[in-house]
Protein backbone atom coordinates (compact mmCIF):
# COMPACT_ATOMS: atom_id res chain seq x y z
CA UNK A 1 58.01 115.34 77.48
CA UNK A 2 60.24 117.31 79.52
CA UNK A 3 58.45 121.05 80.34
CA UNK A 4 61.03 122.25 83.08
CA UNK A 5 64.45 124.02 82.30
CA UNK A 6 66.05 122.54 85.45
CA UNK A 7 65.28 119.15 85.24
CA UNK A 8 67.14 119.12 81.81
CA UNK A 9 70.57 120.21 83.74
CA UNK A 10 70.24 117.63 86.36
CA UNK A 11 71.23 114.73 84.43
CA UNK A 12 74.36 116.56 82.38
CA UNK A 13 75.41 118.00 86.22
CA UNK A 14 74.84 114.87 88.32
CA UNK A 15 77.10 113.13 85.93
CA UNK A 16 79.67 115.53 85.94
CA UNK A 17 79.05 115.33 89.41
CA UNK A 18 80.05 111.81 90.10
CA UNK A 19 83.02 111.92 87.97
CA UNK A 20 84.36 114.62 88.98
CA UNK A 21 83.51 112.81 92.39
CA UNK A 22 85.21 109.60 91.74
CA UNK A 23 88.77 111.50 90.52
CA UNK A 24 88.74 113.25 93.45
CA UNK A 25 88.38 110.06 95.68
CA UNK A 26 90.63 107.66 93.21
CA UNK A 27 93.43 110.39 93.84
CA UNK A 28 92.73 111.17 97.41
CA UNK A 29 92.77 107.02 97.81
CA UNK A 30 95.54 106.06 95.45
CA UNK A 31 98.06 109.08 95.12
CA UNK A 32 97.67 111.00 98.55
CA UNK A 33 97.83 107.37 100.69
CA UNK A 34 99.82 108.64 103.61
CA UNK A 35 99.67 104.64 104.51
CA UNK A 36 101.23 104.50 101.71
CA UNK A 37 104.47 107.07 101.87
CA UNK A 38 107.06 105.52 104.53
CA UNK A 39 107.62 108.46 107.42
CA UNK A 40 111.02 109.63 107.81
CA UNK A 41 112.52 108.95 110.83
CA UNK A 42 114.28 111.43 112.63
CA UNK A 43 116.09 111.17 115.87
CA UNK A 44 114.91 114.02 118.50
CA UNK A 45 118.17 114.80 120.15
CA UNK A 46 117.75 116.26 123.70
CA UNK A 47 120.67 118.16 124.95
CA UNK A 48 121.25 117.21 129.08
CA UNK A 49 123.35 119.47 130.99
């Protein structure tokens, strides 16, 4: 039997937890990839005088 009030949230909010977790990482890993996204290149142009 379960007497304490917190340990009932701990389950419910760990899971949340780690789901909330994994999104976070999936995106971070799979949609924000800067290895990913080619760099533009650009062509610094120094003026000489």
């Amino acid at each position: 039997m379960i007497y304490r009030k917190w340990s009932l949230l701990t389950g419910p909010v760990s899971i949340l937890g780690g789901i909330v977790g994994a999104t976070m990482v999936a995106h971070l890993i799979f949609l924000d990839d800067p290895y990913l996204k080619p760099k533009k290149k650009t062509i610094d142009r120094v003026e000489r005088s």
